[in-house]
Protein backbone atom coordinates (compact mmCIF):
# COMPACT_ATOMS: atom_id res chain seq x y z
CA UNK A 1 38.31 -2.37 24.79
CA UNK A 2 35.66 -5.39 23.32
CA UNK A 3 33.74 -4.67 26.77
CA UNK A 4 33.24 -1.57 26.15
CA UNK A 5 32.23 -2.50 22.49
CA UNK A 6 30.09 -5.66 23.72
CA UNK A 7 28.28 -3.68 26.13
CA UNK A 8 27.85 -0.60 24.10
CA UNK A 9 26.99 -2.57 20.69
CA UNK A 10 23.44 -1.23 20.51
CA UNK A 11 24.21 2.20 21.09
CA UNK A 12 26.98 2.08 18.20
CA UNK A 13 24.45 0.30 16.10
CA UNK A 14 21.75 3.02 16.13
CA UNK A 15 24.48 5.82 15.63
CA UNK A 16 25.75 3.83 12.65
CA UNK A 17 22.35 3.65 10.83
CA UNK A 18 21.67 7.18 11.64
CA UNK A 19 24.46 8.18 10.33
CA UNK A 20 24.00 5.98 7.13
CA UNK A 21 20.82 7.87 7.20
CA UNK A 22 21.87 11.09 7.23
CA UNK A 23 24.46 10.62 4.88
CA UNK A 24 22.07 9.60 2.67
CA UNK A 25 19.89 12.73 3.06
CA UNK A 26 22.86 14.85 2.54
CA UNK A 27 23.68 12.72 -0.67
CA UNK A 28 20.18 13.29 -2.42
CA UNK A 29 20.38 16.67 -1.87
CA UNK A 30 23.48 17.12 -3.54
CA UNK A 31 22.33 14.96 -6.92
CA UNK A 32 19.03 17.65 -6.67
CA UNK A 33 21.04 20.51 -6.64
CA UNK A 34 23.31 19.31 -9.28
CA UNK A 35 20.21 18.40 -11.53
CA UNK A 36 18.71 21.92 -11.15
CA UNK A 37 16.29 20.84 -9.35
CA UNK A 38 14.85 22.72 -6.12
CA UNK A 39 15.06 22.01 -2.93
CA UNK A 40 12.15 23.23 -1.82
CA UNK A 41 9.50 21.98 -4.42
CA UNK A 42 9.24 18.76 -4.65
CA UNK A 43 5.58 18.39 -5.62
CA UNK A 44 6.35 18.45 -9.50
CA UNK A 45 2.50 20.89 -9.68
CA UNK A 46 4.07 24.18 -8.81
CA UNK A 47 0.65 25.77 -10.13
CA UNK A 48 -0.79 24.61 -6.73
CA UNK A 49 2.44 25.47 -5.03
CA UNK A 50 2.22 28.75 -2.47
CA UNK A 51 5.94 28.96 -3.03
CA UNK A 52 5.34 28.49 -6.93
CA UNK A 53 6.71 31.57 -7.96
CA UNK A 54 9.74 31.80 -6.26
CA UNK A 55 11.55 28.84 -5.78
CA UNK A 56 12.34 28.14 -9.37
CA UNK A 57 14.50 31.11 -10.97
CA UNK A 58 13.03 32.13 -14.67
């Protein structure tokens, strides 16, 4: 079992942070969509936006 770990470590490594990293993602865009805010615009000018006029409900 450690062999396999000690001689795998790297690989486990890179699928831990991406996975952090992910998770992370995922988390953010929870908080957003809690906020109200959208997913989609996240200039803050939606006046310059092409998707201006529909991605924020009136």
């Amino acid at each position: 079992m450690w062999n396999w770990i000690t001689d795998n470590i790297g690989t486990i490594l890179i699928c831990l942070v991406l996975i952090a990293i992910v998770t992370a993602i995922i988390i953010s865009m929870v908080k957003k969509k809690k906020a109200g805010k959208s997913m989609v615009c996240s200039c803050g000018n939606c006046k310059t936006c092409p998707m201006g006029g529909s991605c924020h409900n009136k």
